[in-house]
Protein backbone atom coordinates (compact mmCIF):
# COMPACT_ATOMS: atom_id res chain seq x y z
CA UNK A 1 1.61 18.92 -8.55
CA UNK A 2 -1.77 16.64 -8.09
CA UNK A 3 -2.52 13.85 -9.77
CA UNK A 4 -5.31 10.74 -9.54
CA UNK A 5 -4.33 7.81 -11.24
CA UNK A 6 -7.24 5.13 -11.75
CA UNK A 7 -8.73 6.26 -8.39
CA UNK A 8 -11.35 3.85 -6.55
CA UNK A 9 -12.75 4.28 -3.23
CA UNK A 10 -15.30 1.88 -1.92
CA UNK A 11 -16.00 1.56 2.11
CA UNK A 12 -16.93 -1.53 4.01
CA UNK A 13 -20.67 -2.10 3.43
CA UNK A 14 -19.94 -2.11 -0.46
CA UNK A 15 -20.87 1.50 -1.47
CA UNK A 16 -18.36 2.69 -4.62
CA UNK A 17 -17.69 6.01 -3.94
CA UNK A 18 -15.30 6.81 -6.27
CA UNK A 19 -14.62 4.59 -9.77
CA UNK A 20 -11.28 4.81 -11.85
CA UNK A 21 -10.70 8.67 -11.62
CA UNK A 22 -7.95 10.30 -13.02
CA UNK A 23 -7.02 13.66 -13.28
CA UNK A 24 -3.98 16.44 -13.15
CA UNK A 25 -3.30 19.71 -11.84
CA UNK A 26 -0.59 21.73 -12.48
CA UNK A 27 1.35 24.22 -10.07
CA UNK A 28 -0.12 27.43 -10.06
CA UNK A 29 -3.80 26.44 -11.49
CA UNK A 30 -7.19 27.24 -10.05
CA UNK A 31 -9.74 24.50 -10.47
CA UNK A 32 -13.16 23.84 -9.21
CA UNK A 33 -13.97 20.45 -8.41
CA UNK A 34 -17.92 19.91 -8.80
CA UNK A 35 -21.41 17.58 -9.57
CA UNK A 36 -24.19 16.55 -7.96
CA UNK A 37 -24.75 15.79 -4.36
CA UNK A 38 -23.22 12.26 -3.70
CA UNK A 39 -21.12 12.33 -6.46
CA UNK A 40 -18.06 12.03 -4.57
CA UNK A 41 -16.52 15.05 -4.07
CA UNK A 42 -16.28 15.18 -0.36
CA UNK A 43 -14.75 11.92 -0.87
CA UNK A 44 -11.94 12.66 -3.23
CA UNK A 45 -11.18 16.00 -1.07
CA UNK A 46 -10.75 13.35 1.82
CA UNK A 47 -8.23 11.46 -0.11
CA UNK A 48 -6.61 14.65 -1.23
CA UNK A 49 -6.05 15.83 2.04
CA UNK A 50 -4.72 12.05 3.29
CA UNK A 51 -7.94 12.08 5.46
CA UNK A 52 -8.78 8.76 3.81
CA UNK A 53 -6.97 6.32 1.64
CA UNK A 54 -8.02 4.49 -2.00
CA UNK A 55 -9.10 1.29 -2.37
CA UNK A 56 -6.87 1.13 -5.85
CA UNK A 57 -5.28 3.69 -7.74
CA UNK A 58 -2.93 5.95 -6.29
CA UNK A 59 -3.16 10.08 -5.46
CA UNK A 60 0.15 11.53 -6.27
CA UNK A 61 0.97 15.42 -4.41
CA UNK A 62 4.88 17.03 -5.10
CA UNK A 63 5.77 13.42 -5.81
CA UNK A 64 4.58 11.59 -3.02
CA UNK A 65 2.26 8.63 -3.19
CA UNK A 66 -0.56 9.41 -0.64
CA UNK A 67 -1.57 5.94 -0.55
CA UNK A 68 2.09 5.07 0.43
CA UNK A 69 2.59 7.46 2.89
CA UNK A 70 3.34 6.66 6.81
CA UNK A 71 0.86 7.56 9.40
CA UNK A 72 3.54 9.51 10.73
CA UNK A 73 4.39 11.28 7.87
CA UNK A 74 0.81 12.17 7.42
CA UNK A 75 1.14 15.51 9.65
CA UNK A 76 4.39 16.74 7.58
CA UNK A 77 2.39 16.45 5.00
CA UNK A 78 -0.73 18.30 5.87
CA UNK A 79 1.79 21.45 7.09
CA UNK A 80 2.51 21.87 3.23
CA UNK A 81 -1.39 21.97 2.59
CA UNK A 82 -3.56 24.49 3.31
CA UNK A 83 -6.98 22.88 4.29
CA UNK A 84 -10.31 24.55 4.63
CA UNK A 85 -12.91 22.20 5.35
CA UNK A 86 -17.15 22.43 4.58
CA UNK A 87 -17.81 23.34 8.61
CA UNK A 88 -14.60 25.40 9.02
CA UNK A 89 -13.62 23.81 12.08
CA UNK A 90 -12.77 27.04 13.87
CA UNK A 91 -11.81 26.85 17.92
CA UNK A 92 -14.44 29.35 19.10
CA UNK A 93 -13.04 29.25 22.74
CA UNK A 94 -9.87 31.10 21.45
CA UNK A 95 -9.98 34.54 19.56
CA UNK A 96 -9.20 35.05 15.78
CA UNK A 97 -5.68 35.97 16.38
CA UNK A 98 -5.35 32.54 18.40
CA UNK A 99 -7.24 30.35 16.26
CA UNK A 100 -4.58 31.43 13.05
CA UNK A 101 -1.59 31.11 15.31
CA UNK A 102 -2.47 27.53 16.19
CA UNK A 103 -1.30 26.01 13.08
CA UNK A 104 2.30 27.59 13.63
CA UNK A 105 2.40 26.59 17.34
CA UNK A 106 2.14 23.33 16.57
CA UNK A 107 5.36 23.40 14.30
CA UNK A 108 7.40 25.13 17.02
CA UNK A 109 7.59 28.39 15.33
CA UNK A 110 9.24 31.03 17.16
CA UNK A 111 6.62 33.52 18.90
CA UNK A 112 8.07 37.03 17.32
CA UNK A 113 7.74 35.46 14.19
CA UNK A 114 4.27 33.41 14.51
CA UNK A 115 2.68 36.27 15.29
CA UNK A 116 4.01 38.62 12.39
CA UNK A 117 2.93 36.04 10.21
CA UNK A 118 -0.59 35.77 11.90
CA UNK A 119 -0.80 39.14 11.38
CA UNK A 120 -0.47 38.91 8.13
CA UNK A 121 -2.37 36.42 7.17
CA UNK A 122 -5.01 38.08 8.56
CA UNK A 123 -4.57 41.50 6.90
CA UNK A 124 -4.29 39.46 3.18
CA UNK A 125 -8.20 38.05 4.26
CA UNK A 126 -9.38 41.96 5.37
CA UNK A 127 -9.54 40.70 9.42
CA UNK A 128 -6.76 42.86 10.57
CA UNK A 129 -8.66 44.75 12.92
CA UNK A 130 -10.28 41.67 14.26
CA UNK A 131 -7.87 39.92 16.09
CA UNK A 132 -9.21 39.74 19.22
CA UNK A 133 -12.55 38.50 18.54
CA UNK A 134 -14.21 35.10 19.48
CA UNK A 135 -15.56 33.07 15.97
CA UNK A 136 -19.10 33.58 17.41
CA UNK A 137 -19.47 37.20 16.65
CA UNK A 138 -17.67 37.26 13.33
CA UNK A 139 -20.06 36.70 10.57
CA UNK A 140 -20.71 33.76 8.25
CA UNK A 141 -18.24 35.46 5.23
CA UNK A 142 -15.94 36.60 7.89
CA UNK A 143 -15.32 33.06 9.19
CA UNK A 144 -15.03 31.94 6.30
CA UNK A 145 -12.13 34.48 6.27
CA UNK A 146 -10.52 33.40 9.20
CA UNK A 147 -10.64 29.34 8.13
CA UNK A 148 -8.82 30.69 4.88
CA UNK A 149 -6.37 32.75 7.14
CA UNK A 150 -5.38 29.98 9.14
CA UNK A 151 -5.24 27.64 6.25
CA UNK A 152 -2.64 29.74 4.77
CA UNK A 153 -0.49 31.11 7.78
CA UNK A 154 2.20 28.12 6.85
CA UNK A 155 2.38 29.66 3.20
CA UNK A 156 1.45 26.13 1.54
CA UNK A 157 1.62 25.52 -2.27
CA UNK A 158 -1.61 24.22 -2.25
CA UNK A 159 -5.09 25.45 -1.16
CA UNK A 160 -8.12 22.10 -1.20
CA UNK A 161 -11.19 24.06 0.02
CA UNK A 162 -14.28 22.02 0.53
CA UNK A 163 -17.41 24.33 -0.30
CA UNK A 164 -16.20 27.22 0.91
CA UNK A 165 -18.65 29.33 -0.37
CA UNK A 166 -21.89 27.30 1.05
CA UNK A 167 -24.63 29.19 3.00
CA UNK A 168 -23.09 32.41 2.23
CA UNK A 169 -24.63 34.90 0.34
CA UNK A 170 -23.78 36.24 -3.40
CA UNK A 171 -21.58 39.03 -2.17
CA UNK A 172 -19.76 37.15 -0.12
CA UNK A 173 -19.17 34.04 -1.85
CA UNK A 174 -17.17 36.52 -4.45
CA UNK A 175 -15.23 38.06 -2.18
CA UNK A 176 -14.23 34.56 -0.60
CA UNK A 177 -13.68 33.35 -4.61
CA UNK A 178 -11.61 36.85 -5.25
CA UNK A 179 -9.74 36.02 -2.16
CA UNK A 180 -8.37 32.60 -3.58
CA UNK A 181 -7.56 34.08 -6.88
CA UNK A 182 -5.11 36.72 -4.81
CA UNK A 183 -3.63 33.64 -4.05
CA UNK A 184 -3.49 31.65 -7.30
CA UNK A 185 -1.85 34.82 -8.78
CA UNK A 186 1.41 34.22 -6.50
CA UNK A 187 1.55 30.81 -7.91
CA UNK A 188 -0.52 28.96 -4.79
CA UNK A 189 -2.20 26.05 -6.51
CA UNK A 190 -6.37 26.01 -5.20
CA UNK A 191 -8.68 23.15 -5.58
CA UNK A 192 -12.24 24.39 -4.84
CA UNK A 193 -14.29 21.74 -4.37
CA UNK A 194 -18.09 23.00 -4.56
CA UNK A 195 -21.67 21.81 -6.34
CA UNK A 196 -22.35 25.19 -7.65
CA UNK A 197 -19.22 27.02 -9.52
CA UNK A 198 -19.18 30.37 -9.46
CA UNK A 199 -17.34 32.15 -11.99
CA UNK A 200 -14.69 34.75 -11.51
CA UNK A 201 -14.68 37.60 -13.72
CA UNK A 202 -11.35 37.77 -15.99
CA UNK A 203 -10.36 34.18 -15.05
CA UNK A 204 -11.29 30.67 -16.94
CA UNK A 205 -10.85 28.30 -14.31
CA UNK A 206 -11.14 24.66 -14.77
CA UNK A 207 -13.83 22.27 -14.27
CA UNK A 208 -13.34 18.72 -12.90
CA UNK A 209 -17.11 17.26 -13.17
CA UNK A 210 -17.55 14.14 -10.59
CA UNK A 211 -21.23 12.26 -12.12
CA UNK A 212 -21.71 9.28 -9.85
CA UNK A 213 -18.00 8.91 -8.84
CA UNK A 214 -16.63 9.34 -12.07
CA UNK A 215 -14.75 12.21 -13.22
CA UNK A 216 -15.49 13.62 -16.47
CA UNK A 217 -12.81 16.98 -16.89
CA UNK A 218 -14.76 19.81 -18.11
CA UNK A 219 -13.92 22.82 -20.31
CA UNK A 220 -12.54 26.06 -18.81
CA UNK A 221 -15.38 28.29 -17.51
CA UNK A 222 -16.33 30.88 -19.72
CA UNK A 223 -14.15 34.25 -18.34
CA UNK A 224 -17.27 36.30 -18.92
CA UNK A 225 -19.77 34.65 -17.30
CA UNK A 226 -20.72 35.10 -13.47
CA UNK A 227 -22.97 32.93 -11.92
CA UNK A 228 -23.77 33.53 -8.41
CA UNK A 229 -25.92 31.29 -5.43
C-alpha cells in the first residue's frame, strides 16, 4: 500500500532532511509517524502526499512510483488520498457544507449526489447540524472535524494526517484519534504523523520513529496505555 525505499531528501542549500528511510504499510493499518521536532516528519508527509519529490530512493503508493509520476498525474493522484494538513487549510469565506463539497466539485461530481455524500461525511465526523456555518465560529476540535470531513468526502484508501491533534486539548485530541480508528476499522489505511502519540484504548498501533531523518520502526504501542497532551 506505502512503501519508502532508501528515501533521501536534501534541498538546495545542503540541509539532509531525510537519510536512507525505508519503511511499509499495509492496507488497512493505523500507524503514527513520530520524533523530535526537525526530525523530518513534515518532510516525509510532503513526499507522501507528492507535495515534494526525493532526492534518491523512491516512495511507492498502490503501485505507483511517486518520484515517477507526471505533474499531471499528480492531481489524480491526490483524489485517491485523503489529506489533512498541520493548519487545516479550511476556506473560511464558504460555510462547512461548502468547504466539504469542494473536493467533489472539482471532480465534476453530479450535485444530487455531492451533496448526499457531503452530508455524510459530515454526520460520520458529528457536524451534521453544522452545515451552514463559517470555519470561524466552529471550534478548534470541530475544525479539525471538518478538515477530516472533507479529506474523506472522495472515500480514499488512505488517510496522511499531519498533527492533527496539535493545540487541541486532551478530550478532543481523542475524539479526533477515535474518529480515525472508525475509519481504519472499514479498512481505510491512516498515517498520523504527530511528535506526541497518543494511544488509543483497545488498539496497538504502530510506531515509525524519525531521529534526525532516519527512521527507526518502533514496536506496537502498548493497547493499554493512554497518553494524552
Amino acid at each position: 500500500m506505502i512503501a519508502a525505499n532508501d528515501v533521501t531528501k536534501r534541498y538546495p542549500e545542503g540541509r539532509e532532511a531525510l537519510r536512507n528511510v525505508s519503511f511499509e504499510i499495509t492496507a488497512g493499518e493505523m500507524v503514527f509517524l513520530t520524533g523530535h521536532s526537525g526530525a523530518g516528519k513534515s518532510t516525509l508527509f510532503k513526499l507522501l502526499a507528492a507535495i515534494e519529490r526525493p532526492t534518491s530512493g523512491s516512495v511507492v503508493i498502490n503501485g505507483q512510483n511517486l518520484a515517477a509520476l507526471r505533474r499531471n498525474a499528480v492531481p489524480y493522484l491526490r483524489r485517491k488520498l485523503g489529506l489533512i494538513f498541520q493548519d487545516r487549510k479550511l476556506l473560511f469565506d464558504r460555510n462547512v457544507l461548502d468547504n466539504v463539497l469542494l473536493p467533489l466539485a472539482i471532480v465534476g461530481h453530479p450535485a444530487k449526489e455531492a451533496l448526499r455524500r457531503a452530508q455524510a461525511a459530515l454526520a460520520k465526523v458529528g457536524l451534521p447540524n453544522r452545515e451552514k456555518t463559517f470555519p470561524i465560529a466552529l471550534s478548534g476540535g470541530e475544525q479539525q472535524r471538518l478538515a477530516i470531513a472533507r479529506a474523506v468526502v472522495n472515500r480514499p484508501a488512505i488517510i496522511l494526517a499531519d498533527e492533527p491533534t496539535a493545540n487541541l486539548d486532551a478530550a478532543s485530541a481523542q475524539e479526533i484519534l477515535e474518529i480515525f480508528r472508525a475509519f481504519q476499522q472499514v479498512g481505510v489505511t491512516v498515517l498520523i504523523v504527530t511528535h506526541d502519540p497518543l494511544c488509543l484504548p483497545g488498539t496497538r498501533p504502530r510506531i515509525l520513529r524519525l531521529d534526525h531523518g532516519q527512521m527507526s520502526e518502533g514496536q506496537a504501542m502498548p493497547s493499554a496505555a493512554v497518553a494524552l497532551p
